[in-house]
C-alpha atoms as a PDB file:
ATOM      1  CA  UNK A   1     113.566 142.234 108.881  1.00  0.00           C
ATOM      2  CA  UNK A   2     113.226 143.420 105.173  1.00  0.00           C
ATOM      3  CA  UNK A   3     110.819 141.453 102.723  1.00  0.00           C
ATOM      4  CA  UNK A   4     112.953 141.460  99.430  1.00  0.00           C
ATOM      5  CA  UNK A   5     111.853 140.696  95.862  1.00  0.00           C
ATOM      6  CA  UNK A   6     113.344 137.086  96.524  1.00  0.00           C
ATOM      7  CA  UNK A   7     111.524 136.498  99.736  1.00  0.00           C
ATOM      8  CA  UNK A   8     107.966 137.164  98.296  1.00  0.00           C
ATOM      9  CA  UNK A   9     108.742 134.612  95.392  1.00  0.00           C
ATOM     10  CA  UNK A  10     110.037 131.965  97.928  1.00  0.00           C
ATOM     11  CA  UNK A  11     106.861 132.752 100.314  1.00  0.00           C
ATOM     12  CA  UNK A  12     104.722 132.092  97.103  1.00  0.00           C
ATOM     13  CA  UNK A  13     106.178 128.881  96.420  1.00  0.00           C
ATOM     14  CA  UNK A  14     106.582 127.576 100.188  1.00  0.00           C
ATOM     15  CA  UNK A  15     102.575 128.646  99.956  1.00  0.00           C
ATOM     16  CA  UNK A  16     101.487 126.659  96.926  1.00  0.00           C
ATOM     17  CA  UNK A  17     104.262 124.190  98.105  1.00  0.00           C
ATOM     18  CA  UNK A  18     101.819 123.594 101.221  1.00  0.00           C
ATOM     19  CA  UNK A  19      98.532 123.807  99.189  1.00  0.00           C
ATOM     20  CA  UNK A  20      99.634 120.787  97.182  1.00  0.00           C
ATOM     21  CA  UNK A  21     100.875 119.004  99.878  1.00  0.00           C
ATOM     22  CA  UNK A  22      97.489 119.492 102.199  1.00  0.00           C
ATOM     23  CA  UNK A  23      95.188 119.379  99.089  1.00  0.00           C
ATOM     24  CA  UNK A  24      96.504 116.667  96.667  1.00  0.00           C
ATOM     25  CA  UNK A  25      99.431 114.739  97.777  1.00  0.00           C
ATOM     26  CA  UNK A  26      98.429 113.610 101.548  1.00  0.00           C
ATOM     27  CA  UNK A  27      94.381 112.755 100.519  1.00  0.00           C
ATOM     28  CA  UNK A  28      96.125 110.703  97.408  1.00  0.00           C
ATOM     29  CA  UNK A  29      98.382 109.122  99.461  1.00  0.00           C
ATOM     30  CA  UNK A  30      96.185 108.380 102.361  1.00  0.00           C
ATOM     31  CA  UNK A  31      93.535 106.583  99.822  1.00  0.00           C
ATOM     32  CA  UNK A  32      96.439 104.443  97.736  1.00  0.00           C
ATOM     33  CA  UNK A  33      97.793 102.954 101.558  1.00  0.00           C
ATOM     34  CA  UNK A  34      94.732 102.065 102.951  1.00  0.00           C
ATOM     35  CA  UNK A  35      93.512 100.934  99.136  1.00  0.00           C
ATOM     36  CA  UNK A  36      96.890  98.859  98.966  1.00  0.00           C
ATOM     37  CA  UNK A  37      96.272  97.627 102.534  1.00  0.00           C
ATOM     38  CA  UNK A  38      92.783  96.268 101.269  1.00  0.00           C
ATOM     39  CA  UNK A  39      94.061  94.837  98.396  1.00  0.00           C
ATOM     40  CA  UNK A  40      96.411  93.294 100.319  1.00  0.00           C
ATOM     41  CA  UNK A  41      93.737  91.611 102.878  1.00  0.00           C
ATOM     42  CA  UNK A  42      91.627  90.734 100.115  1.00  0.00           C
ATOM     43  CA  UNK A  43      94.650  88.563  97.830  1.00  0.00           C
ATOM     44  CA  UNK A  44      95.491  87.176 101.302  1.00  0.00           C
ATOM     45  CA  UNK A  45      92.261  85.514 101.964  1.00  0.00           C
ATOM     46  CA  UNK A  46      91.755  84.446  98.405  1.00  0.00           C
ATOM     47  CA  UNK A  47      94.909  82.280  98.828  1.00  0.00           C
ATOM     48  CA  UNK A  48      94.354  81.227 102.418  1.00  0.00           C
ATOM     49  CA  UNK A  49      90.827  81.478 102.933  1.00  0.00           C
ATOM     50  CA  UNK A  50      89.286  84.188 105.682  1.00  0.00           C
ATOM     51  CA  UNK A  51      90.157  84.171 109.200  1.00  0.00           C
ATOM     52  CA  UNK A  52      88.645  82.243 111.948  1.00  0.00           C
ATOM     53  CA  UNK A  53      88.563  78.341 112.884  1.00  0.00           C
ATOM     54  CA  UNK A  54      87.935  76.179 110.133  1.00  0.00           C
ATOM     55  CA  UNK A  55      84.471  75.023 109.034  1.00  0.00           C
ATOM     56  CA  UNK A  56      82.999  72.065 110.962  1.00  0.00           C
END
């Protein structure tokens, strides 16, 4: 197989493609689901109070 002017560009961008991806996006959206997820615990209890049996 040749490597053509048009291959090297779409290499390049398949490259930085997979540098944002790794780098920014995944980290970003790994911290805004588990931050929504907490938020979401933490409104729950406000309006229902925490988990467990009830106080005695």
């Amino acid at each position: 197989m040749r490597d053509t002017a048009d291959d090297k560009g779409t290499k390049g961008k398949e490259t930085r493609l997979f540098l944002f991806l790794v780098i920014c996006l995944f980290p970003a959206l790994a911290i805004a689901i588990v931050g929504g997820y907490g938020f979401f615990v933490w409104f729950l209890q406000m309006l229902v109070g925490p988990p467990g049996p009830p106080p005695s």
